[in-house]
Structure formats: C-alpha cells, structure tokens
Protein backbone atom coordinates (compact mmCIF):
# COMPACT_ATOMS: atom_id res chain seq x y z
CA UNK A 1 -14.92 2.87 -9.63
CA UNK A 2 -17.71 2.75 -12.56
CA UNK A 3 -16.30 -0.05 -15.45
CA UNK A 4 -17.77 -2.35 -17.75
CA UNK A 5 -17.17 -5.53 -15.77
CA UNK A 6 -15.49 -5.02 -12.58
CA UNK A 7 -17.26 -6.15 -9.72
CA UNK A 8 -14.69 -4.86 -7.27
CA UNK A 9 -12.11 -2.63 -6.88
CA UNK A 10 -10.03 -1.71 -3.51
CA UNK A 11 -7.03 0.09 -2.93
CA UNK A 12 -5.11 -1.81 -0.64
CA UNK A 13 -3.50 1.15 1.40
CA UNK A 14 -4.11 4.49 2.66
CA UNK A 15 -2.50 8.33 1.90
CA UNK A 16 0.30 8.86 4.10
CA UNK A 17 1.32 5.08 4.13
CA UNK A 18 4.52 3.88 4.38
CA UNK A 19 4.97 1.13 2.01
CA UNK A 20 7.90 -0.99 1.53
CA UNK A 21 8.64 -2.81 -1.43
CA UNK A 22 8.69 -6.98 -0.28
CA UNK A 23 9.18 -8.85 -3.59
CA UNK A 24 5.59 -10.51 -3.15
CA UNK A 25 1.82 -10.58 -2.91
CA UNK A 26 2.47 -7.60 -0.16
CA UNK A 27 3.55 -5.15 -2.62
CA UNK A 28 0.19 -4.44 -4.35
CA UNK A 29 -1.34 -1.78 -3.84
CA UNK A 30 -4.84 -2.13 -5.38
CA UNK A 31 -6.74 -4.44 -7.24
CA UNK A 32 -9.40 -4.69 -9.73
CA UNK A 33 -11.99 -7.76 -10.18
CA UNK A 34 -13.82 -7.92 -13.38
CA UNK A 35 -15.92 -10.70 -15.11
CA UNK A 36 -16.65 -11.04 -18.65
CA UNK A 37 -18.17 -13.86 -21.32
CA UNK A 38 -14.91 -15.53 -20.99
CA UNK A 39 -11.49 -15.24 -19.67
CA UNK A 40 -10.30 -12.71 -22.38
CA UNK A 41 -12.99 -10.49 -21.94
CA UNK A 42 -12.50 -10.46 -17.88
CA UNK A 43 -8.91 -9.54 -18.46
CA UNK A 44 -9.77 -6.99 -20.70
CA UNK A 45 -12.46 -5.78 -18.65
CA UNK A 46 -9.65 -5.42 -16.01
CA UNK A 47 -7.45 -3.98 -17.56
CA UNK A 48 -9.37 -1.21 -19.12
CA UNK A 49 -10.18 -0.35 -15.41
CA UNK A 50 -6.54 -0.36 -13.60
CA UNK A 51 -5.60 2.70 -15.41
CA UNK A 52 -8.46 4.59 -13.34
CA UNK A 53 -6.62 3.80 -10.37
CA UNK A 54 -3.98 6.55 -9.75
CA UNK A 55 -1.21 6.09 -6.93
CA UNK A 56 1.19 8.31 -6.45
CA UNK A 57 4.51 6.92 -4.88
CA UNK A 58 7.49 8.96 -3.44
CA UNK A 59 11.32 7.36 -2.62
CA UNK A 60 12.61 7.96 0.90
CA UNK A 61 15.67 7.44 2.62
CA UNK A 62 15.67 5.49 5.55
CA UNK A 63 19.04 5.84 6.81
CA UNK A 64 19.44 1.75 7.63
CA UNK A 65 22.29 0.68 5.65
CA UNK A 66 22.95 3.77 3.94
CA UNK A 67 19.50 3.98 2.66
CA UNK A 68 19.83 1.17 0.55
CA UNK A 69 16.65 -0.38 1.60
CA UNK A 70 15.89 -3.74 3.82
C-alpha cells in the first residue's frame, strides 16, 4: 500500500478465512501504521490510508444454536 505516511500496512487474514467475530483485539482484520509531524497528522495519515484496504465479509450460518452465533 503506497500513502503519505504509513510505514506499514498488513491484512491480518487470508481469502477464504473463516472469521468469527470475538468482541476484542481478535476481530481486526488489518491495520495501518502511519507517522506524521505530530499525533494529528499520524492519525490523519492513517486514516486517509484505511479506506485503500477493501475486505469483503459474507454472514454464514453455523447451525450451533440455531445459528445465532457463539
């Protein structure tokens, strides 16, 4: 990913993946690293670059509990 500022981006999984939502730190799914001048310009930095990211995320049942989730 080319962005004014970021130093590193990853996305955290892979196609096909399975993810399941956990209510913490495990549910990201990428990240983006940027520096700037100052904090404010490091957070804009990064968030002018998340929107390049592009993660496309489909709902399935999984039949425990009526598909309700875990």
């Amino acid at each position: 990913m080319a962005s004014p500022g970021v130093v590193a981006a990853h996305a955290l999984t892979v196609p096909g993946a399975v993810v399941t939502r956990t209510h913490s730190f495990q549910d990201r799914l990428a990240c983006v690293v940027a520096a700037g001048h100052d904090a404010a310009a490091a957070q804009r930095n990064a968030e002018r670059a998340a929107p390049l990211f592009s993660i496309d995320i489909q709902a399935v049942q999984d039949g425990y509990e009526g598909g309700r989730g875990r």
